[in-house]
C-alpha atoms as a PDB file:
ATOM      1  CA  UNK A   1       2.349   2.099 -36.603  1.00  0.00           C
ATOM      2  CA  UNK A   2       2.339   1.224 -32.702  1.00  0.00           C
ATOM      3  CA  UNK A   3       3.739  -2.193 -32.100  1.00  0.00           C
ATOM      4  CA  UNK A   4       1.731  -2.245 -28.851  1.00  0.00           C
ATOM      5  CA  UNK A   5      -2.442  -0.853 -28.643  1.00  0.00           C
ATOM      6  CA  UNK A   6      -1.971   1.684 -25.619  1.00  0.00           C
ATOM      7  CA  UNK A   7      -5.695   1.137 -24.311  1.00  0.00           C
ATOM      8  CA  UNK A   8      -5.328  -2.789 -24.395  1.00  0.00           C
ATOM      9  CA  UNK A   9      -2.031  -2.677 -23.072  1.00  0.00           C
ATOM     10  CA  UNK A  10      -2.643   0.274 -20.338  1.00  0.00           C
ATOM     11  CA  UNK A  11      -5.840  -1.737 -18.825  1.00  0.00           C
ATOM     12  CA  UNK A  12      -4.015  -5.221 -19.040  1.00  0.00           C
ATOM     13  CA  UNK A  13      -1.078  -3.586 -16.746  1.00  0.00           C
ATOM     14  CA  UNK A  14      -3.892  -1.804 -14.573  1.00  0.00           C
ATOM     15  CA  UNK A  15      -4.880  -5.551 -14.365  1.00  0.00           C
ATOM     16  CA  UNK A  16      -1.637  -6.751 -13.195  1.00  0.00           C
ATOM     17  CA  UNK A  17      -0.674  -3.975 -10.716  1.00  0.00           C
ATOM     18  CA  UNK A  18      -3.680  -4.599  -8.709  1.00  0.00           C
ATOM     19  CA  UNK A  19      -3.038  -8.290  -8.276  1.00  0.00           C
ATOM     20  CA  UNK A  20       1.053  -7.056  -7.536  1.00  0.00           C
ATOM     21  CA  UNK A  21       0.164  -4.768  -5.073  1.00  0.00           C
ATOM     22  CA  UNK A  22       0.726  -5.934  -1.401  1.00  0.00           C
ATOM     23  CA  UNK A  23       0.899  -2.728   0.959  1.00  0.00           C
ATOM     24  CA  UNK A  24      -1.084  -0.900  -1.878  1.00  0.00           C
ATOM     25  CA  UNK A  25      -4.130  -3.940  -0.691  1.00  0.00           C
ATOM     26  CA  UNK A  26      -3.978  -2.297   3.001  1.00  0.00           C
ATOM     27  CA  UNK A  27      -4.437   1.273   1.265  1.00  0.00           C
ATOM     28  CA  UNK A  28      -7.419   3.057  -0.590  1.00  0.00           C
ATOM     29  CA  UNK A  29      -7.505   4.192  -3.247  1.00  0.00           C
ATOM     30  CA  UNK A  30      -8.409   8.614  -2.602  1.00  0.00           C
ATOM     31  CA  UNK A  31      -8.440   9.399  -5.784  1.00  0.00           C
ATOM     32  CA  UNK A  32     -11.951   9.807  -5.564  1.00  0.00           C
ATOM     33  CA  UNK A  33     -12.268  12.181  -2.507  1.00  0.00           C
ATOM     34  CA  UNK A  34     -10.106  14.533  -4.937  1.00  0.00           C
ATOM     35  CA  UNK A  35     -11.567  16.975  -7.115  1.00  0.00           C
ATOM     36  CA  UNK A  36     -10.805  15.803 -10.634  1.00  0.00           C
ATOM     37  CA  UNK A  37      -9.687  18.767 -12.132  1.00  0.00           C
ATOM     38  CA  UNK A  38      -7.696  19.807  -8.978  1.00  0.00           C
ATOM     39  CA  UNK A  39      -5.965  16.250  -9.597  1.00  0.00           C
ATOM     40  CA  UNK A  40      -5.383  17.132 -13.177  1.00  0.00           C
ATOM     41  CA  UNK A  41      -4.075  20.303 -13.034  1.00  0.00           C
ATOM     42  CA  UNK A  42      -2.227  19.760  -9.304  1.00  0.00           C
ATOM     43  CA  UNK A  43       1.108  20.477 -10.420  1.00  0.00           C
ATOM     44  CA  UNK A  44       3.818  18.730  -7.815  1.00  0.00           C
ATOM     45  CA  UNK A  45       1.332  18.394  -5.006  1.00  0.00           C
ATOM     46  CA  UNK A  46      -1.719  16.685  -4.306  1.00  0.00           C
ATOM     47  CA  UNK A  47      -4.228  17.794  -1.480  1.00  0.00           C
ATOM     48  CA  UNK A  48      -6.047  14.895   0.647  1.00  0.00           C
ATOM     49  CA  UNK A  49      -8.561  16.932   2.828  1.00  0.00           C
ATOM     50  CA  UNK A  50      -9.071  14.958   6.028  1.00  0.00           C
ATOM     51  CA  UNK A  51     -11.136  16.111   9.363  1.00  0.00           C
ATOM     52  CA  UNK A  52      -8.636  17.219  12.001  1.00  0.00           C
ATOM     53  CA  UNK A  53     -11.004  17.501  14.744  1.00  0.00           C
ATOM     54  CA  UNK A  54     -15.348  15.898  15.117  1.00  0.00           C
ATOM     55  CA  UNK A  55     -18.180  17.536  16.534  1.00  0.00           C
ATOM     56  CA  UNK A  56     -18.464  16.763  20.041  1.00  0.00           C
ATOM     57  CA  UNK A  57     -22.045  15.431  22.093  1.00  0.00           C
ATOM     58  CA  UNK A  58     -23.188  18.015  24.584  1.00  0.00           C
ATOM     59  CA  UNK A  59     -25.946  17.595  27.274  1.00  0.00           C
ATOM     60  CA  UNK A  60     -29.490  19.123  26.282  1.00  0.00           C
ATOM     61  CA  UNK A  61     -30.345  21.713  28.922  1.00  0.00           C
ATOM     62  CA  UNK A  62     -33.874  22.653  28.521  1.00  0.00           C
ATOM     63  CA  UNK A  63     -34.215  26.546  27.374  1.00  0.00           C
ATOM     64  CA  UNK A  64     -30.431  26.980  26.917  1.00  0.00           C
ATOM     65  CA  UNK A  65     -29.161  27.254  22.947  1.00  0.00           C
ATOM     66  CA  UNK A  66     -26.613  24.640  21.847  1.00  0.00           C
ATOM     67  CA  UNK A  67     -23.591  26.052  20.640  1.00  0.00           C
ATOM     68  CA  UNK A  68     -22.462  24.367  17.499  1.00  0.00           C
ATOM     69  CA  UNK A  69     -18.926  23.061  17.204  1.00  0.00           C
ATOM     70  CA  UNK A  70     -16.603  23.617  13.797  1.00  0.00           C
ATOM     71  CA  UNK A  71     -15.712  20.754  12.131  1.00  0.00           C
ATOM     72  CA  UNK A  72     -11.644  21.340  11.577  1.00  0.00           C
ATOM     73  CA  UNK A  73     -10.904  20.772   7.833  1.00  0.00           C
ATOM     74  CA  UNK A  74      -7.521  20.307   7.463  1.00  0.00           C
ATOM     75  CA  UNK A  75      -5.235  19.757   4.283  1.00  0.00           C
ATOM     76  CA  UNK A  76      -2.302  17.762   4.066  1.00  0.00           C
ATOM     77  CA  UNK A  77      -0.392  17.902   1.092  1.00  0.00           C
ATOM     78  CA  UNK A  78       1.706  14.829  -0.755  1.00  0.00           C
ATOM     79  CA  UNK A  79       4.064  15.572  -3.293  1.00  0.00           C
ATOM     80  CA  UNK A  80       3.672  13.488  -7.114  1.00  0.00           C
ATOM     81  CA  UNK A  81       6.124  11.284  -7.920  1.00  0.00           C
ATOM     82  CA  UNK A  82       6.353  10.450 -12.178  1.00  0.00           C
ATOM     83  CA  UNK A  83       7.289   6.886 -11.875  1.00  0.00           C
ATOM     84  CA  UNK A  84       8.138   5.309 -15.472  1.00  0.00           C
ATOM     85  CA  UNK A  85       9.308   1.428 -16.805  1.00  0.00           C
ATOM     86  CA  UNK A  86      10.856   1.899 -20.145  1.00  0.00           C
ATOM     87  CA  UNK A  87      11.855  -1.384 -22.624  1.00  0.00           C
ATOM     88  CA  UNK A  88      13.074  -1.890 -25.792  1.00  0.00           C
ATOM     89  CA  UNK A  89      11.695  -3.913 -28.670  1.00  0.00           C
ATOM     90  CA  UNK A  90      13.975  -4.814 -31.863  1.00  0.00           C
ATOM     91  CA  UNK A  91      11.984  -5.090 -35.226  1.00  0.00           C
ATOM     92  CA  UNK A  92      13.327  -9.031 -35.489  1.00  0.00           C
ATOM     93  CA  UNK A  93      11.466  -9.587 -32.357  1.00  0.00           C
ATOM     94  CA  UNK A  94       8.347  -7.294 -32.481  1.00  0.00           C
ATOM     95  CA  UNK A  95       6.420 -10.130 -34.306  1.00  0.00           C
ATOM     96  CA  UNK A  96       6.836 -12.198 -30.694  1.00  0.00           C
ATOM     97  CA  UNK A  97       5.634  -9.417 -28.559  1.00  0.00           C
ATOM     98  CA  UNK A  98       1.728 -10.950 -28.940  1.00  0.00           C
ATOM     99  CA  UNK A  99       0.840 -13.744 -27.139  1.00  0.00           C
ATOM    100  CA  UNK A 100       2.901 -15.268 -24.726  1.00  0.00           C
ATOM    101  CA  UNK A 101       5.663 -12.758 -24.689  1.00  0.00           C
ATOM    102  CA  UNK A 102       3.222 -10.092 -24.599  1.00  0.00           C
ATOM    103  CA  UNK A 103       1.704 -11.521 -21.279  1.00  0.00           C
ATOM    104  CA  UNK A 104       5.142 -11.741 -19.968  1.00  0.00           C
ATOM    105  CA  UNK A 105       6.293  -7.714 -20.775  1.00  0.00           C
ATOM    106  CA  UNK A 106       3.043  -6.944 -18.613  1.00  0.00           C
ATOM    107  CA  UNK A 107       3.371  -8.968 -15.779  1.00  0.00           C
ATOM    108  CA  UNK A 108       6.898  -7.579 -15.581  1.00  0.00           C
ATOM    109  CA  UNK A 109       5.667  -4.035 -15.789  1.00  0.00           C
ATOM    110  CA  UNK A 110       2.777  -4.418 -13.591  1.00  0.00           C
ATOM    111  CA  UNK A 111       5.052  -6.151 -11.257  1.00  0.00           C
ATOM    112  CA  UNK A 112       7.693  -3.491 -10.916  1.00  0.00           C
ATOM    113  CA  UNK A 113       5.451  -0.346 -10.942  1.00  0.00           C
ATOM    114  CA  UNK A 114       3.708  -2.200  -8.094  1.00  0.00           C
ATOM    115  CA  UNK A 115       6.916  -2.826  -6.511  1.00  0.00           C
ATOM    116  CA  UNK A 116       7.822   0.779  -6.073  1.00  0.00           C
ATOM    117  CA  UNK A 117       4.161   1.995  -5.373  1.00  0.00           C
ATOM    118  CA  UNK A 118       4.384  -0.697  -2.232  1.00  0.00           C
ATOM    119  CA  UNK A 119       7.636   1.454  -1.501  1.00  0.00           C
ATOM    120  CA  UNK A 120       6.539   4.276  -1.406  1.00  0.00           C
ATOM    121  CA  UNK A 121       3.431   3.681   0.637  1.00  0.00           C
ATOM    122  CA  UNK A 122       6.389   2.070   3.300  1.00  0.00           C
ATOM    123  CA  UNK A 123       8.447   5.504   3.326  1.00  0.00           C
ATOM    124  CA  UNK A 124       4.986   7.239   3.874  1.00  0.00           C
ATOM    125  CA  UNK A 125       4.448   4.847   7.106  1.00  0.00           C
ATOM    126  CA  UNK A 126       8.309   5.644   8.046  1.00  0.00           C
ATOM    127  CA  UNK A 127       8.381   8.952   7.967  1.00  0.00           C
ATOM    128  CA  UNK A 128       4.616   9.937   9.386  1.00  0.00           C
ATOM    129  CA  UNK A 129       3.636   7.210  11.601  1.00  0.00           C
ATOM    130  CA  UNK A 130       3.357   7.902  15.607  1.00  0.00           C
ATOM    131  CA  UNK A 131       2.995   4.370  17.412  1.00  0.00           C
ATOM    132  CA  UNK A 132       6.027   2.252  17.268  1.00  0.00           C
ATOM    133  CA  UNK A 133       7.145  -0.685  18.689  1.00  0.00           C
ATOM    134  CA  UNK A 134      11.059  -1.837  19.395  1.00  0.00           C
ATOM    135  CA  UNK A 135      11.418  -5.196  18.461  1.00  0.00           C
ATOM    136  CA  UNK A 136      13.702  -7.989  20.440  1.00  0.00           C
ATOM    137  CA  UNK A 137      15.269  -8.882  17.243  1.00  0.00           C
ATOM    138  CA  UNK A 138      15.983  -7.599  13.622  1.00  0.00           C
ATOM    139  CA  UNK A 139      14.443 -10.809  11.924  1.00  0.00           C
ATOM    140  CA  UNK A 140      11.542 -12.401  14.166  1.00  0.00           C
ATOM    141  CA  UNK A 141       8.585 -11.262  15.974  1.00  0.00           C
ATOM    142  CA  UNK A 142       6.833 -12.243  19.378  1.00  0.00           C
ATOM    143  CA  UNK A 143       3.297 -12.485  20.415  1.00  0.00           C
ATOM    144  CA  UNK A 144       4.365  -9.945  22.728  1.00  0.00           C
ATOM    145  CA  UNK A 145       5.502  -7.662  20.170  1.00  0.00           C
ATOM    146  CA  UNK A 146       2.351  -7.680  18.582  1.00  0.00           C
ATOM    147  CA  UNK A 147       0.047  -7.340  21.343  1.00  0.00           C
ATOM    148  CA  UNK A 148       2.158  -4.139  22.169  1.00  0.00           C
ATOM    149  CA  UNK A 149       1.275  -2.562  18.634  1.00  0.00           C
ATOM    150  CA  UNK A 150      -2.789  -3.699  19.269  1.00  0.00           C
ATOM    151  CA  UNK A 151      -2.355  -1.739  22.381  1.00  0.00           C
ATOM    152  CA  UNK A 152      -1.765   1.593  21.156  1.00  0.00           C
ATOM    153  CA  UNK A 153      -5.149   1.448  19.334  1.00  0.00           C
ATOM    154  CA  UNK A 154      -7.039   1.582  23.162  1.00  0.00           C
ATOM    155  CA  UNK A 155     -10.786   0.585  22.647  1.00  0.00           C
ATOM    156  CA  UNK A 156     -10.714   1.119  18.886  1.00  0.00           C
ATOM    157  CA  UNK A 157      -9.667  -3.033  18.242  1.00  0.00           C
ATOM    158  CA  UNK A 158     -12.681  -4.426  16.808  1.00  0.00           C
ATOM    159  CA  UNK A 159     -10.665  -6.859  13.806  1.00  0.00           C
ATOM    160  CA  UNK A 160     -12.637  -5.800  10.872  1.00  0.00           C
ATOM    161  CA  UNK A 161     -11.512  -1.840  11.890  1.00  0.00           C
ATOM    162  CA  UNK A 162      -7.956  -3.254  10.560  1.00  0.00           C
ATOM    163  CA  UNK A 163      -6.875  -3.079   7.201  1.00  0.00           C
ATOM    164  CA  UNK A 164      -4.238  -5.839   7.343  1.00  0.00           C
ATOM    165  CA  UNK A 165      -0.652  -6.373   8.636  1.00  0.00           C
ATOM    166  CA  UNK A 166       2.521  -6.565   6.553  1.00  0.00           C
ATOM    167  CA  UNK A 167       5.565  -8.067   7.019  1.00  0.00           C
ATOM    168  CA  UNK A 168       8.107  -9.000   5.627  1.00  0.00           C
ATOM    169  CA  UNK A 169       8.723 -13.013   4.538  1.00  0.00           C
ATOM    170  CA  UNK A 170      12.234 -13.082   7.029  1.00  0.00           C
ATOM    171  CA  UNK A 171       9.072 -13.094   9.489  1.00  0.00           C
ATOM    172  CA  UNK A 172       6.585 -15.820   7.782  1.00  0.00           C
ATOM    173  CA  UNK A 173       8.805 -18.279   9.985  1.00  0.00           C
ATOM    174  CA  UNK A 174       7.968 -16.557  13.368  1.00  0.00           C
ATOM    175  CA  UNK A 175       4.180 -16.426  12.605  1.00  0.00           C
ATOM    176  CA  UNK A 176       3.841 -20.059  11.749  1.00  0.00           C
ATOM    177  CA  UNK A 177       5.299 -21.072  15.022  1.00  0.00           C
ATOM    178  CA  UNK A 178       2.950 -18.981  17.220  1.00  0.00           C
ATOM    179  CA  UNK A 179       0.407 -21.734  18.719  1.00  0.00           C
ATOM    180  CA  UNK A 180      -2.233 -19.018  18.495  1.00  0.00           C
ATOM    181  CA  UNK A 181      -1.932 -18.569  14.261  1.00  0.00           C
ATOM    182  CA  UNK A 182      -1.937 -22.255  13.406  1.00  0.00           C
ATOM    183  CA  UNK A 183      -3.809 -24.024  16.246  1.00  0.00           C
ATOM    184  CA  UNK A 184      -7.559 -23.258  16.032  1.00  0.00           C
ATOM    185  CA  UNK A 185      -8.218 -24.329  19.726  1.00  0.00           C
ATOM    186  CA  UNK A 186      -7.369 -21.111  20.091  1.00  0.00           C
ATOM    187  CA  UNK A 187     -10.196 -19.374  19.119  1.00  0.00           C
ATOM    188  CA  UNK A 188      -8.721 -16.806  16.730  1.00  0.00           C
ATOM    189  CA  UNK A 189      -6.663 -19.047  14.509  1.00  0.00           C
ATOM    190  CA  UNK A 190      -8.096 -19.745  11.389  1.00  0.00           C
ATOM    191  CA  UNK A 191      -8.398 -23.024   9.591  1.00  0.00           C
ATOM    192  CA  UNK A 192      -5.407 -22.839   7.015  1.00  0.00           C
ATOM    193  CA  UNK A 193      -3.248 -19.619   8.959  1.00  0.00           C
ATOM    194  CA  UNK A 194       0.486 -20.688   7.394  1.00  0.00           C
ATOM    195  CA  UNK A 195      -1.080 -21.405   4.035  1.00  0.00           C
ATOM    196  CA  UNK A 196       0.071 -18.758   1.542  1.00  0.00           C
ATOM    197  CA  UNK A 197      -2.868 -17.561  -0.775  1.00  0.00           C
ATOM    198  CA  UNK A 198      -1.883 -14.779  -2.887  1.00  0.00           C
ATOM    199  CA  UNK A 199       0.582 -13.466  -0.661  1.00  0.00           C
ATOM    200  CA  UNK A 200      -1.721 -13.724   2.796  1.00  0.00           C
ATOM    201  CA  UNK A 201      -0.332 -16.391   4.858  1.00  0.00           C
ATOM    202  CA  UNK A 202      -3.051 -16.435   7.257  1.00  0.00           C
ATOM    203  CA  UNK A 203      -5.242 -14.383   9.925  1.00  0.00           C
ATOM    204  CA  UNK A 204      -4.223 -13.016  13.001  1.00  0.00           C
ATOM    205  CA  UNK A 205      -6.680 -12.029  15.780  1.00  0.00           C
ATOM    206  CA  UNK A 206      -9.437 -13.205  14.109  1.00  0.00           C
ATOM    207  CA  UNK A 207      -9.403 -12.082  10.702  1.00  0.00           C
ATOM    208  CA  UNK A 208      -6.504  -9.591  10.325  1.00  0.00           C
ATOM    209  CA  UNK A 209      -5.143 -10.400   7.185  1.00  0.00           C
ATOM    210  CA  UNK A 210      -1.200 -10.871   7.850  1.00  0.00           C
ATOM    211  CA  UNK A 211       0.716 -10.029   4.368  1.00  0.00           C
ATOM    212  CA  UNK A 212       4.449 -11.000   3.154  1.00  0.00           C
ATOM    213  CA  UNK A 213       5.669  -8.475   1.210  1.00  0.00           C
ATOM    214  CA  UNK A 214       9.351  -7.430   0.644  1.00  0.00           C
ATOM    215  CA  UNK A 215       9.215  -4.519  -0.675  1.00  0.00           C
ATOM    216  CA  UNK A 216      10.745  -2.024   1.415  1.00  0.00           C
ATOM    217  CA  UNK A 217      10.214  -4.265   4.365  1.00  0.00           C
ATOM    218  CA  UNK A 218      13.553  -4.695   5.132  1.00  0.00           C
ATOM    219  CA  UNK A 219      15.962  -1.773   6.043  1.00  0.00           C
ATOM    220  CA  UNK A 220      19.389  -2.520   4.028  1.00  0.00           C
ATOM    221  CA  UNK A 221      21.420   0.120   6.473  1.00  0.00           C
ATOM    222  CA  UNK A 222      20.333  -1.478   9.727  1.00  0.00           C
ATOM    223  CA  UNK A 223      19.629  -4.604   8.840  1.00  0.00           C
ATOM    224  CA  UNK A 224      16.400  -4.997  10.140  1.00  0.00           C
ATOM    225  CA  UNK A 225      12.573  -6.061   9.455  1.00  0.00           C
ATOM    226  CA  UNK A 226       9.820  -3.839   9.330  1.00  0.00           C
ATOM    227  CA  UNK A 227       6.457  -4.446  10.156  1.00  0.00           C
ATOM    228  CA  UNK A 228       3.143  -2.718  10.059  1.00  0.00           C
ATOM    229  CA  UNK A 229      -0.282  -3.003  11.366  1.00  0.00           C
ATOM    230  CA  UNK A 230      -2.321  -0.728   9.656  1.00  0.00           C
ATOM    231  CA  UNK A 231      -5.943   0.838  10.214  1.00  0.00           C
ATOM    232  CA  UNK A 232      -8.505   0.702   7.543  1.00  0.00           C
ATOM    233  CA  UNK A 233      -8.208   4.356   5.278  1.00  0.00           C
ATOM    234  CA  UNK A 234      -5.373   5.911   7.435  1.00  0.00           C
ATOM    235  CA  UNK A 235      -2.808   5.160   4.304  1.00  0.00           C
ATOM    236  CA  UNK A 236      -4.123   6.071   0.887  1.00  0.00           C
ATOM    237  CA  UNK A 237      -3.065   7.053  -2.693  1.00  0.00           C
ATOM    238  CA  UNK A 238      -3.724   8.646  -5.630  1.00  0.00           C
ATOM    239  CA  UNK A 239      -3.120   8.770  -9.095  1.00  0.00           C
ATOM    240  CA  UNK A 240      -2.678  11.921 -10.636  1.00  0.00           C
ATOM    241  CA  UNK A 241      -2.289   9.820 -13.784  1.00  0.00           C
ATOM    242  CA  UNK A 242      -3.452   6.778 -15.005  1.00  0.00           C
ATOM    243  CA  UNK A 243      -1.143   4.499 -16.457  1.00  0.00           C
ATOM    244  CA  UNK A 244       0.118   5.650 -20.060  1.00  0.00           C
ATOM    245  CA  UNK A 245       2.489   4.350 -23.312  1.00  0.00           C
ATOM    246  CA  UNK A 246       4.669   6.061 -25.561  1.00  0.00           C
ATOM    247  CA  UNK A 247       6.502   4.897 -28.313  1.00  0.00           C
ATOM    248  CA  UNK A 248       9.400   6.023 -30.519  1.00  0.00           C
ATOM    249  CA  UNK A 249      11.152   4.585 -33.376  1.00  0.00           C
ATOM    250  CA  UNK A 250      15.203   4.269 -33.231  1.00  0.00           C
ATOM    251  CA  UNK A 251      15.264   3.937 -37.005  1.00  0.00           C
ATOM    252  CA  UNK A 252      19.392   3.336 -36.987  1.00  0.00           C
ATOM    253  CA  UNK A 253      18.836   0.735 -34.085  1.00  0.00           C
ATOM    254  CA  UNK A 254      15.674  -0.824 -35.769  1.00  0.00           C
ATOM    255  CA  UNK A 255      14.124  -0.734 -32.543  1.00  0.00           C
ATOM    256  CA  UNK A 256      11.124   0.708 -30.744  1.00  0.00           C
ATOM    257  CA  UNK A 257      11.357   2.383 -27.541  1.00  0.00           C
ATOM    258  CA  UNK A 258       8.356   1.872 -25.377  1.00  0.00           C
ATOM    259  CA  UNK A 259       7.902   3.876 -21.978  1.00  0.00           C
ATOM    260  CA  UNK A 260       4.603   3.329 -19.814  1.00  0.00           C
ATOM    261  CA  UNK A 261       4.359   5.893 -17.071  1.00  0.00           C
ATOM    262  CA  UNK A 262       2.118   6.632 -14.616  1.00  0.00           C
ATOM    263  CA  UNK A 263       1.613  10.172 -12.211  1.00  0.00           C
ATOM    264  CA  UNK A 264       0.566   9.098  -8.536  1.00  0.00           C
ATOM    265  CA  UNK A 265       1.088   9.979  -4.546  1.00  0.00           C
ATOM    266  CA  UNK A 266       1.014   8.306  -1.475  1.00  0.00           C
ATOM    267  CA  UNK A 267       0.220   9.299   2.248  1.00  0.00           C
ATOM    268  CA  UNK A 268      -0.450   8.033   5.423  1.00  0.00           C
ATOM    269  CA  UNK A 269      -3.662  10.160   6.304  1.00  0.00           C
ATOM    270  CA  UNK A 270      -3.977   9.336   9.733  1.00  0.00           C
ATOM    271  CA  UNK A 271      -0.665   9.293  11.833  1.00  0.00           C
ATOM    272  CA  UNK A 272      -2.082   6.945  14.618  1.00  0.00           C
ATOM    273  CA  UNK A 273      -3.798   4.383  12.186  1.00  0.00           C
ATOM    274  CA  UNK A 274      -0.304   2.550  11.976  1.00  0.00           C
ATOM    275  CA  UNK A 275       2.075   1.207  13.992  1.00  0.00           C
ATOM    276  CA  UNK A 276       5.612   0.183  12.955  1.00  0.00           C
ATOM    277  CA  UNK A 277       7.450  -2.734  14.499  1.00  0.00           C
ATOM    278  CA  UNK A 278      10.843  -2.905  14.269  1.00  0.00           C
ATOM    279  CA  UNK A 279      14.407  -3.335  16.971  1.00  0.00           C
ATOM    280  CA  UNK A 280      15.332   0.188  16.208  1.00  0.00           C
ATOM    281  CA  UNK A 281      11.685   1.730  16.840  1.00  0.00           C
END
């Protein structure tokens, strides 16, 4: 007999991971723009079909045919990772896994499976981003600094075109001494910028939402903070998988071995819809 319902205890982490997630908020969710059964059955890869290159406008010229451009499909390709949070429960103890202790086991599972999904959606910013920004220093930020990663996006700055910007909490002191986040004479600066709500610790430019996170934030070899500003659907993921639980009985332990496990990808879609900030850019 399960010690745990699967469904109940599936959607209750489902629950959890989306209130964990903190670079996971700045991404969207593709499954949906996926065929189903190509998701199902994708093997180690998943393919996120994304428009390489628009029609272009042409001047009419009266009694001459238009010639039709090709819209450029291209696929890029992410490979699945099987991500998995096993724990143990001991028959003297599996009458305490309701209530309380239940809420606890799935606020720690939620919480780490967000943890490395927020990871992984960093490594997919490291490794395909264009725009990048050297920073003066390895643990603060300037005004400077972050007018230099607005600039890369030309024209295209409009606030509610941005999906948010992370960083990571080494940083929450530089932001909170800017004049510009905290002072509202400033135009921009909201009300209660330095106020931490659910991770957001304010609005920059208007209504970018400016995120702490530390997951994968901070590089451990170099030393340094990482920072993104990030474009509304140019990072995205997938889940090949929704989130599952398997048991199995240790009968010489007297113990029940619970594993919930989830199949997903990540990808940043569009290589110039981020911008990385860090001394070593």
């Amino acid at each position: 007999m399960a010690i745990i319902l699967p469904e109940i205890f599936a959607q209750a982490v489902n629950e959890k991971l989306g209130v964990s997630l903190r670079i996971g908020r700045v991404a969207y969710n593709a499954t949906n723009d996926v065929d189903d059964g190509a998701i199902r059955n994708a093997g180690e890869t998943i393919h996120f079909p994304t428009i390489n290159r628009v029609a272009k406008a042409v001047q009419v010229v009266k009694g001459t045919p238009l010639v039709p451009d090709t819209i450029d499909m291209r696929e890029t390709t992410a490979t699945i990772k099987h991500m998995a949070v096993p724990f143990r429960v001991f028959d003297v103890e599996q009458i305490q896994i309701k209530g309380n202790a239940m809420n606890n086991v799935v606020e720690q599972v939620g919480t780490e499976m967000a943890r490395q999904i927020d990871a992984d959606l960093a490594d997919a910013m490291d490794q395909e981003a264009v725009f990048k920004v050297p920073t003066s220093s390895d643990s603060a930020i300037t005004l400077d600094e972050l007018y230099a990663a607005i600039g890369y996006f030309d024209d295209n700055i409009d606030t509610n075109t941005f999906a948010g910007i992370i960083i990571n909490s080494r940083l929450w002191n530089s932001f909170i001494r800017f004049d510009e986040f905290i002072k509202t004479e400033y135009g921009w600066s909201n009300q209660n910028n330095g106020v931490v709500r659910d991770g957001v610790i304010g609005y920059m430019f208007g209504g970018i939402p400016v995120i702490v996170c530390n997951n994968n934030t901070f590089d451990e070899t170099l030393n340094e903070c990482k920072t993104y500003f990030v474009k509304k659907n140019s990072l995205g993921y997938i889940f090949q998988r929704d989130i599952s639980l398997k048991e199995q009985y240790e009968a010489l332990l007297l113990a029940t071995n619970v594993v919930a496990s989830s199949l997903y990808t990540t990808k940043l879609l569009d290589s110039k819809g981020c911008v990385i900030l860090r001394k070593t850019a």
